[in-house]
Protein backbone atom coordinates (compact mmCIF):
# COMPACT_ATOMS: atom_id res chain seq x y z
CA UNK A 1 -16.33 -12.67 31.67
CA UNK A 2 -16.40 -10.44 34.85
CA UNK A 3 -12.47 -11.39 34.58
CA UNK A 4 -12.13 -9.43 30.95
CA UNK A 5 -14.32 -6.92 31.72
CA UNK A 6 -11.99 -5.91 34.87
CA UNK A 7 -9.11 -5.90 33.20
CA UNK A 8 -11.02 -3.82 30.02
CA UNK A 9 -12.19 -1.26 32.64
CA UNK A 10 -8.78 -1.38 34.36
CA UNK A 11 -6.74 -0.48 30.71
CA UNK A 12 -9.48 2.13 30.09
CA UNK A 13 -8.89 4.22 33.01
CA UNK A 14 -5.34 4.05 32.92
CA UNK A 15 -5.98 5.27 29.14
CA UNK A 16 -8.20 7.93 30.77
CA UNK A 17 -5.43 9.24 33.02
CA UNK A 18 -2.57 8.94 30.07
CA UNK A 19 -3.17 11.49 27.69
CA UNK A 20 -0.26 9.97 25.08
CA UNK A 21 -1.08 6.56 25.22
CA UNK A 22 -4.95 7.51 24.58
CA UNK A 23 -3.95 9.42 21.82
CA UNK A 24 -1.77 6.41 20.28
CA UNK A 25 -5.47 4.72 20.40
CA UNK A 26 -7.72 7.03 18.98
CA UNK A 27 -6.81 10.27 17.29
CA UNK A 28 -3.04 9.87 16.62
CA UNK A 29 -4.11 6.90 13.98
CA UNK A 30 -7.08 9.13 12.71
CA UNK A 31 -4.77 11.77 11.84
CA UNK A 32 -2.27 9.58 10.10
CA UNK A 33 -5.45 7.99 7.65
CA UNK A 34 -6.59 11.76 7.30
CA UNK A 35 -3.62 13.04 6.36
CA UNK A 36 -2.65 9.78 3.54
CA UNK A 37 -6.24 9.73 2.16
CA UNK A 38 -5.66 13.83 1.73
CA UNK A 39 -2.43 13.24 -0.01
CA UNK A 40 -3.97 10.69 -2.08
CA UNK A 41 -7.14 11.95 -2.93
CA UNK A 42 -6.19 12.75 -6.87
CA UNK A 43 -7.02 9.60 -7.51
CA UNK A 44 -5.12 9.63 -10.71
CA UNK A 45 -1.68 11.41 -11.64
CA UNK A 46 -2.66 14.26 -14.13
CA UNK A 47 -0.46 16.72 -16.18
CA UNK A 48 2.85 15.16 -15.44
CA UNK A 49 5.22 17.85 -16.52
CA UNK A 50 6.86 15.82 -19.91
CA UNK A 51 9.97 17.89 -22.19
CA UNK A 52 9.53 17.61 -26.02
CA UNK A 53 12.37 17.74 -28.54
CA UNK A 54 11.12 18.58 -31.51
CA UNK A 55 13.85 18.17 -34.58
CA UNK A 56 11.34 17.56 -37.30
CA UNK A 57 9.40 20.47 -36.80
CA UNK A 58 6.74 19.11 -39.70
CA UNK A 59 3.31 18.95 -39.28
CA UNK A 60 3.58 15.13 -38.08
CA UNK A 61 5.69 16.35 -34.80
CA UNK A 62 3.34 19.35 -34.54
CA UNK A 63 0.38 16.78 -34.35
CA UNK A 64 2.37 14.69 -31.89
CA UNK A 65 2.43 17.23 -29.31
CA UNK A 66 -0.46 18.46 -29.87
CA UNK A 67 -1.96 15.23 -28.57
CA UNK A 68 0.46 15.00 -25.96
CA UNK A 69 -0.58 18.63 -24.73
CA UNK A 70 -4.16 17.09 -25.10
CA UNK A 71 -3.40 14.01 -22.79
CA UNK A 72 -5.01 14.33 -19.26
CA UNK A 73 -2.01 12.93 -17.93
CA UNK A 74 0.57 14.72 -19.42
CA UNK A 75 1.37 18.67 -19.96
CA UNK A 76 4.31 19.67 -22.73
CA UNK A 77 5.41 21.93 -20.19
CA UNK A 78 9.23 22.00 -21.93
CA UNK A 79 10.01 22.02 -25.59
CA UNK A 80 14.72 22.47 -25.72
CA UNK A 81 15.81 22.48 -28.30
CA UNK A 82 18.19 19.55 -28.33
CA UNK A 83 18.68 16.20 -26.06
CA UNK A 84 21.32 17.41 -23.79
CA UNK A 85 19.27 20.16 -22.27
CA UNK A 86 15.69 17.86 -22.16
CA UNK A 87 18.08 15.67 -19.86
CA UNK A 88 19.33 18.52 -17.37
CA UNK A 89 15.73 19.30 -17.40
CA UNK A 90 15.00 15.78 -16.22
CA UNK A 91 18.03 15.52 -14.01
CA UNK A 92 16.39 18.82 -12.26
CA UNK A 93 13.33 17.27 -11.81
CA UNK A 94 11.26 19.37 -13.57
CA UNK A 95 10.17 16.50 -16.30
CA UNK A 96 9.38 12.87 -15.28
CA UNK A 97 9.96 12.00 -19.67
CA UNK A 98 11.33 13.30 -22.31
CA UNK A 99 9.98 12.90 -26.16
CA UNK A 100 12.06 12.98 -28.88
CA UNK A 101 11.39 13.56 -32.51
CA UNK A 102 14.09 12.89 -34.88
CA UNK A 103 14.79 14.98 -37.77
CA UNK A 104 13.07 13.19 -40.84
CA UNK A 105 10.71 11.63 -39.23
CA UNK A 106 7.92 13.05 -41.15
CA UNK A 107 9.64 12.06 -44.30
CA UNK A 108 10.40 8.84 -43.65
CA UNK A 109 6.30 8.36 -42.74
CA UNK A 110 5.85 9.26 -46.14
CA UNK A 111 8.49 7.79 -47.98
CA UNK A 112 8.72 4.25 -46.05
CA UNK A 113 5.22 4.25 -44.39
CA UNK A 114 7.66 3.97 -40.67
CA UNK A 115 8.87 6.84 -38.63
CA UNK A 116 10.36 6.62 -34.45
CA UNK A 117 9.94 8.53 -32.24
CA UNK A 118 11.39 7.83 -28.94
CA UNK A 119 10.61 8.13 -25.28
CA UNK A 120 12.65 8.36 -22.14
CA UNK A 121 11.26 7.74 -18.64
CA UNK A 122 12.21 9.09 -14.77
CA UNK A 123 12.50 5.45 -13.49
CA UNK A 124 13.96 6.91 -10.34
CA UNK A 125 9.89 8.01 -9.66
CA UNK A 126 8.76 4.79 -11.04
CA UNK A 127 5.01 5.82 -10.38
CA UNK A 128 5.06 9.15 -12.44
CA UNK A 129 7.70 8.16 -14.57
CA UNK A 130 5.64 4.82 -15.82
CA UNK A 131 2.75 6.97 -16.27
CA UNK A 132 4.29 9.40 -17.90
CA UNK A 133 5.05 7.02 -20.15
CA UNK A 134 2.27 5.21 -20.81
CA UNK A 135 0.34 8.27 -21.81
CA UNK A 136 3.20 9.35 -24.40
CA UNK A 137 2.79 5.69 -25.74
CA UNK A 138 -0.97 6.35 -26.44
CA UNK A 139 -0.76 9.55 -27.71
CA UNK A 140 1.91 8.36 -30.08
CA UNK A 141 -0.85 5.55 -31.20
CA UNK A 142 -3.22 7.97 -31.75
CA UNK A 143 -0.86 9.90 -34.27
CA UNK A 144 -0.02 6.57 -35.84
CA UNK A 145 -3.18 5.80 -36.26
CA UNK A 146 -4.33 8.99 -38.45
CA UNK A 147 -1.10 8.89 -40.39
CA UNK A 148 -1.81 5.21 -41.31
CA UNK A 149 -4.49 7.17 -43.82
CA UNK A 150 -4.01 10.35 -43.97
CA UNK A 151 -0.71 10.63 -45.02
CA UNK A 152 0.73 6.62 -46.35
CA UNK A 153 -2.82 5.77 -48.12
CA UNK A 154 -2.73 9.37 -49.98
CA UNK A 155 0.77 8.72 -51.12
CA UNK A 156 1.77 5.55 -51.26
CA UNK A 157 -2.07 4.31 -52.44
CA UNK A 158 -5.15 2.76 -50.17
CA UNK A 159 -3.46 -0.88 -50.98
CA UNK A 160 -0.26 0.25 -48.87
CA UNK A 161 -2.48 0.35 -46.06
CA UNK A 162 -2.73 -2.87 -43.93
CA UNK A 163 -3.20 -4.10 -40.26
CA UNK A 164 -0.36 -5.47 -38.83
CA UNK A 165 -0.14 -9.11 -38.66
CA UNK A 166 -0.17 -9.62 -34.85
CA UNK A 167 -1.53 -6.81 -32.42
CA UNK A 168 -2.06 -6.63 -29.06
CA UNK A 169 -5.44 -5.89 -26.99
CA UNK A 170 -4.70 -4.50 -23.37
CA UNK A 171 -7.54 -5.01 -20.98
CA UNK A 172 -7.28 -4.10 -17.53
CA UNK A 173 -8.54 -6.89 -15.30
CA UNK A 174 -8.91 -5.05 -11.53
CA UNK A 175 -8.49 -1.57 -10.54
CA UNK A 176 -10.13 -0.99 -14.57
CA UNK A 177 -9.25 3.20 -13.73
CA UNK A 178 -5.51 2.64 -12.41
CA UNK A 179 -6.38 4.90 -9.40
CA UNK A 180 -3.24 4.98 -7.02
CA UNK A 181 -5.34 6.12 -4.84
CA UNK A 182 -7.34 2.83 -4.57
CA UNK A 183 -3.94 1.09 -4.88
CA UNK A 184 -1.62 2.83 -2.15
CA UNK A 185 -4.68 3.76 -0.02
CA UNK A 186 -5.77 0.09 0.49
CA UNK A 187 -1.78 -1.01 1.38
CA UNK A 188 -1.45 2.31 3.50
CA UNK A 189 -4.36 2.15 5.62
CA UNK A 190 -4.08 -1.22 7.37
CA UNK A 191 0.22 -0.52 7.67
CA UNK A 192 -0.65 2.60 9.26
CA UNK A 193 -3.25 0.59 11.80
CA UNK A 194 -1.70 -2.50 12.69
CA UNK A 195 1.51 -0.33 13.30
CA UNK A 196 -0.04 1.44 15.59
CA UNK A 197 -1.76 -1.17 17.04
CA UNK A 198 1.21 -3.18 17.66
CA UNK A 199 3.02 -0.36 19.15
CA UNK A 200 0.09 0.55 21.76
CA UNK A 201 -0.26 -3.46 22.40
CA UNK A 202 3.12 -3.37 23.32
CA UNK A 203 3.10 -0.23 25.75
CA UNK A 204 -0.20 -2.20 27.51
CA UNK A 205 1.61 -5.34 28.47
CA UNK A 206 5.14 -4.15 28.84
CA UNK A 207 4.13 -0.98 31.58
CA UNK A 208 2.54 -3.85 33.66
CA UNK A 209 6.30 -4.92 34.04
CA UNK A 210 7.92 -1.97 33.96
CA UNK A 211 6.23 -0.69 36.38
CA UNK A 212 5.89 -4.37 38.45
CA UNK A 213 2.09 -3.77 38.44
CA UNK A 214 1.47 -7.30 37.14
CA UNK A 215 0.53 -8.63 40.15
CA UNK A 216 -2.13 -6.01 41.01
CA UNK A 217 -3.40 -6.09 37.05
CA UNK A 218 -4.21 -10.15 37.34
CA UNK A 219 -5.59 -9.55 41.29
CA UNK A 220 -7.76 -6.98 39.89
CA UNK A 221 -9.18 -9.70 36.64
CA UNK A 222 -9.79 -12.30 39.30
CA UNK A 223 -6.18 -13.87 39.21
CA UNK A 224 -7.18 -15.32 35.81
CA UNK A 225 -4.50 -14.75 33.00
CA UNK A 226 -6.14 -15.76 29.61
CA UNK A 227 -9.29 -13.39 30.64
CA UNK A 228 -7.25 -10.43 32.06
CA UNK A 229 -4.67 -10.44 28.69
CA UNK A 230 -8.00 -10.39 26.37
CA UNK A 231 -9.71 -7.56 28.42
CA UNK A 232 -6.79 -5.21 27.87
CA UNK A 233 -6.77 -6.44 24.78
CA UNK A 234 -10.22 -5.57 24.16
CA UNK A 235 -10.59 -1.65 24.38
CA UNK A 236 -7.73 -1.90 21.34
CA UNK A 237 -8.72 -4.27 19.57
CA UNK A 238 -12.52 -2.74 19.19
CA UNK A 239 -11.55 0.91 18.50
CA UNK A 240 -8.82 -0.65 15.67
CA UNK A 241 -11.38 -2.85 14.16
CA UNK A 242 -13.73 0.16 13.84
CA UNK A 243 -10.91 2.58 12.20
CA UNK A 244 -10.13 -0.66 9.74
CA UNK A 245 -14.22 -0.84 8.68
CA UNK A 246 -14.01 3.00 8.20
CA UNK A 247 -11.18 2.90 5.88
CA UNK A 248 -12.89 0.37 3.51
CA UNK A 249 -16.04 2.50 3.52
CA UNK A 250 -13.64 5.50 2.52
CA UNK A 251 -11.95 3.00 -0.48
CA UNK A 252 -14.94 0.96 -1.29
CA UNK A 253 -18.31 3.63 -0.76
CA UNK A 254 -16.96 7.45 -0.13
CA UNK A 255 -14.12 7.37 -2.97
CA UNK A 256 -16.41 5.12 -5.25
CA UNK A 257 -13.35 2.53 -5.68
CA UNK A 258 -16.36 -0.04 -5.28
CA UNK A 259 -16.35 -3.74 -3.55
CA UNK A 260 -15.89 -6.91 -5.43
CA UNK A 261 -17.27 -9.07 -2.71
CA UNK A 262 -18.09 -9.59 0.68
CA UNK A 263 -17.36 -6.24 3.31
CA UNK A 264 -18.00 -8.61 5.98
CA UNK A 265 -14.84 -11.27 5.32
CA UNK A 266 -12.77 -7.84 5.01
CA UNK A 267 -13.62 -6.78 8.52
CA UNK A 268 -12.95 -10.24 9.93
CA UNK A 269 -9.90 -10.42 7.82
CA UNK A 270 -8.71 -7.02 9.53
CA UNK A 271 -9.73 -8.06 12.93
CA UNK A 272 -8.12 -10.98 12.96
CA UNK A 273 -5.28 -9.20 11.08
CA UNK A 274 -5.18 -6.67 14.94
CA UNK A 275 -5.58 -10.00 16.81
CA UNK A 276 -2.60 -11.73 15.38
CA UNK A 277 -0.58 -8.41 15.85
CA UNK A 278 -1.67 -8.10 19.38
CA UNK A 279 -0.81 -11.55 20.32
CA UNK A 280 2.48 -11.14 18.67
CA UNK A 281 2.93 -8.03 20.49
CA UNK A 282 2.14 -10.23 24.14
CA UNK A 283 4.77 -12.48 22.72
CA UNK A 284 7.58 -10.40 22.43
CA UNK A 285 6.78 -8.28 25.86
CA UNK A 286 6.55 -11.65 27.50
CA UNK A 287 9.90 -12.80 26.05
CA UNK A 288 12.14 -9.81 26.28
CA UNK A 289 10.75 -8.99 29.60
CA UNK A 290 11.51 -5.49 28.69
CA UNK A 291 9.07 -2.89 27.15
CA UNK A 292 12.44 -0.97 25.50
CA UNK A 293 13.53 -4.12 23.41
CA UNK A 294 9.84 -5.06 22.87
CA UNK A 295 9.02 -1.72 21.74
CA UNK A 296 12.17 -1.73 19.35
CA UNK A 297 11.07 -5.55 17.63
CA UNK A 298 7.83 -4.15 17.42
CA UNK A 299 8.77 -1.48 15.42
CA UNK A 300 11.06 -3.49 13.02
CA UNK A 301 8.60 -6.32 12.59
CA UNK A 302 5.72 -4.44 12.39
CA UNK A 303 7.59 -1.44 10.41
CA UNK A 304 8.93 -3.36 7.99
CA UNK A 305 5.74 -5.24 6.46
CA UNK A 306 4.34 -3.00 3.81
CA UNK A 307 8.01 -3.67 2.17
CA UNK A 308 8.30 -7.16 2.19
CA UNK A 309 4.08 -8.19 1.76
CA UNK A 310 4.73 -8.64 -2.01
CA UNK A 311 1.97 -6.01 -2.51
CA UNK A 312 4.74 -3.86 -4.19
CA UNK A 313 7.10 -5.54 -5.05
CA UNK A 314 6.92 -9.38 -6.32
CA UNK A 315 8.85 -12.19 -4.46
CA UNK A 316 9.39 -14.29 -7.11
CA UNK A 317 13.37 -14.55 -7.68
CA UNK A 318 14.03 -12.76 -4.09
CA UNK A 319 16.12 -14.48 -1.42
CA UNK A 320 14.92 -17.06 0.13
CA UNK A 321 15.13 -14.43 3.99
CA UNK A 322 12.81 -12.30 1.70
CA UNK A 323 10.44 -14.51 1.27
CA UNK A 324 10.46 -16.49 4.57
CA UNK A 325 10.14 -12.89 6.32
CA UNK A 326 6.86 -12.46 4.14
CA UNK A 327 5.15 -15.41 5.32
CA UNK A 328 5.94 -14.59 8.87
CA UNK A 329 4.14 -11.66 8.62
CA UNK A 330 0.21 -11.68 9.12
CA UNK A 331 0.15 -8.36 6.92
CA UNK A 332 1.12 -10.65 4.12
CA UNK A 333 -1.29 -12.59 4.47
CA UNK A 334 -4.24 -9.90 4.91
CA UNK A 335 -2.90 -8.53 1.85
CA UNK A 336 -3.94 -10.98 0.17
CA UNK A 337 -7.24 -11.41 1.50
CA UNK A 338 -8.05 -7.85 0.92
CA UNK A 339 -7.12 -8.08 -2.99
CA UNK A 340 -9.38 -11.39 -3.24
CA UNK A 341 -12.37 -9.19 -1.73
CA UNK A 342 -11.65 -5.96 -2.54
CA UNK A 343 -10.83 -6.09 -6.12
CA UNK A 344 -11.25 -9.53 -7.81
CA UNK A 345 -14.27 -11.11 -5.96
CA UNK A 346 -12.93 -13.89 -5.38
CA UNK A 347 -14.57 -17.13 -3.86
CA UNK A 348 -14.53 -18.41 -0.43
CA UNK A 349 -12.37 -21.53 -1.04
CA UNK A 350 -10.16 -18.91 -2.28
CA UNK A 351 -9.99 -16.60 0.82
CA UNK A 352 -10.02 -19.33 3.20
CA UNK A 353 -6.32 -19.59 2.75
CA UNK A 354 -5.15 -16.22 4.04
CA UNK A 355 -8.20 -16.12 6.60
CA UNK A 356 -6.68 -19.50 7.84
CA UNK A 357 -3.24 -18.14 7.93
CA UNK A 358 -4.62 -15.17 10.23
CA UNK A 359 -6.04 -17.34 12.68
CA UNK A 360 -2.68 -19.08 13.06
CA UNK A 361 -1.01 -16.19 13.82
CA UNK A 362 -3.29 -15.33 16.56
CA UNK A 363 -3.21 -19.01 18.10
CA UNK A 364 0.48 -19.92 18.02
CA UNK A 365 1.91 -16.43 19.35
CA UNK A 366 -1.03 -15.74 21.54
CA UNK A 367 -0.66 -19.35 23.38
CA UNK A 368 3.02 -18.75 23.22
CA UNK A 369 2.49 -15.34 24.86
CA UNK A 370 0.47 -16.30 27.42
CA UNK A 371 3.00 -19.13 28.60
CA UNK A 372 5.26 -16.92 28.92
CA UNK A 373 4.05 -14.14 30.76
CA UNK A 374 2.42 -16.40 33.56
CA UNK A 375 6.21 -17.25 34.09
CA UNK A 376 7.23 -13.11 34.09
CA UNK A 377 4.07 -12.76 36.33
CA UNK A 378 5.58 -15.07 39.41
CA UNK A 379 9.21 -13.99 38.84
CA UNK A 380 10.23 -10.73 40.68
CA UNK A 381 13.41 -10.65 38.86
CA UNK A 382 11.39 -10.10 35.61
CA UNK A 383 9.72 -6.81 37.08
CA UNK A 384 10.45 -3.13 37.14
CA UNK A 385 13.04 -3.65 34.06
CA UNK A 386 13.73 -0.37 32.16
């Protein structure tokens, strides 16, 4: 113990006297959540700009948009006057979708009991683009479902009016308000930490052989390796862990996103999530021997989860690298974890997986690591690389 704390005291006064690596600990990080929980904050996209082309102009179009207008999602901010022009409008980016409403339609209601009206969709932006969408489906529901009486019962008789045989009943099973906030906050928050983590874990061990201080570093912790690589990981590790907590109290308390289960196997979850980074972090400095390269597989390892942890985009039918490179990252599996707790409450059994998969990522690197570097530490050929 008086080992780890020497080494903890050591890294913080060299933090002290380092004005850029402090600030890669403690407010660089804070400004990054700031900034994404600012950007974020509308919880919900509302008044998507949509284009309307009305070619029916009867009083079933002018009852469409109407309810479209009414949407809180969508504002008819456009209304060309043929298809051509609603597409240069979308190709300008000034509508994510683009409703149109054939000639006849209102006719056909009332002559066949069936009209179409059809949507089109920005799938470039997929997020506004899909909600765009969806809203334009509902309000187009809504319409349907007043002409289903109002204007095929009154002339085509009461008995012309019938359910359809099969229908469909959409409940939402987690995240019941579709907040993107809750969504892209609760992926963007731990990237943003464990990135930064990494990175800063990566400066620590590499400057001790950079700047062949190695040998004073493990004099100074009592010549003891294990205890002196946990004490500078300590002052990290305990400031991260405390920026992870805050961000769930900001998703699950502040923004009223709520908790399905236990806060306390999230925290764990994250700090073992900043352990397995760290260690991986010890690993790479201790096996490039140089803080450049180690800083540069950092980067791409760490960079690179939020893209490949699934949480975006699914795995199933990727390439087989795709998927390996998932399950070698612990992000991956803290994903996971956090959805289980967060959002779906899921039991323990359930959650031991992922916590399971944490802890092996801090074992096998961090034993791996430490081999390692006792070698760099007693080779003088491994020092003062740049």
């Amino acid at each position: 113990m008086q080992a780890l704390l020497a080494s903890a005291r050591r890294e913080c006064r060299f933090l002290r006297a380092s004005p850029w690596d402090l600030a890669l600990a403690t407010w660089i990080p804070c400004v990054l959540l700031f900034i994404v929980a600012w950007l974020f904050s509308g919880g919900v996209p509302r008044e998507l700009p949509v284009a309307v082309v009305d070619l029916d102009r009867s009083t079933t179009s002018r009852e469409l948009v109407r309810h479209l207008q009414a949407s809180p999602g969508l504002t008819v901010s456009e209304q060309p006057a043929s298809l051509e022009q609603a597409f240069s409008l979308a190709r300008a980016l000034k509508v994510y979708a683009v409703v149109h409403i054939p000639a006849g339609t209102g006719r056909d209601i009332q002559r066949d009991g069936s009209g179409t009206v059809l949507s089109y969709f920005n799938a470039s932006y997929q997020v506004a683009g899909q909600a765009a969408a969806r809203d334009i489906d509902s309000a187009v529901q809504a319409v349907s479902a007043q002409l289903a009486v109002a204007e095929v019962a009154l002339t085509r008789g009461p008995a012309s009016v019938r359910a359809a045989p099969v229908s469909v009943q959409t409940s939402v099973l987690f995240n019941p308000s579709r907040s993107y906030e809750q969504f892209l906050l609760a992926l963007l928050f731990p990237a943003i930490l464990h990135l930064a983590l990494c990175v800063a874990m990566v400066g620590a061990f590499g400057r001790e052989l950079r700047d062949a201080t190695i040998q004073a570093w493990l004099r100074e912790s009592h010549d003891r390796l294990v205890p002196a690589v946990l004490g500078k990981m300590a002052p990290y590790f305990l400031l991260f862990t405390a920026y992870g907590a805050a961000s769930l109290v900001w998703l699950a308390v502040l923004r009223g996103g709520g908790l399905a289960d236990g806060f306390g196997l999230l925290v764990l979850g994250q700090a073992l999530m900043y352990l397995a980074y760290a260690a991986i972090a010890l690993l790479l400095v201790a096996a490039t021997r140089n803080m450049a390269s180690a800083l540069s597989m950092a980067g791409l390892y760490a960079g690179t989860s939020l893209a490949f942890s699934a949480a975006t985009f699914p795995l199933q039918g990727a390439s087989w690298f795709t998927r390996l490179w998932s399950a070698l990252l612990p992000f991956t599996a803290y994903l996971k974890l956090q959805a289980q707790q967060l959002d779906m409450g899921s039991s323990l059994a359930v959650s031991a997986w992922p916590l399971g998969a944490l802890l092996l990522f801090v074992v096998i690197p961090g034993a791996v690591g430490m081999v390692l570097l006792g070698r760099a530490s007693r080779d003088p050929a491994a020092w003062g690389r740049r």
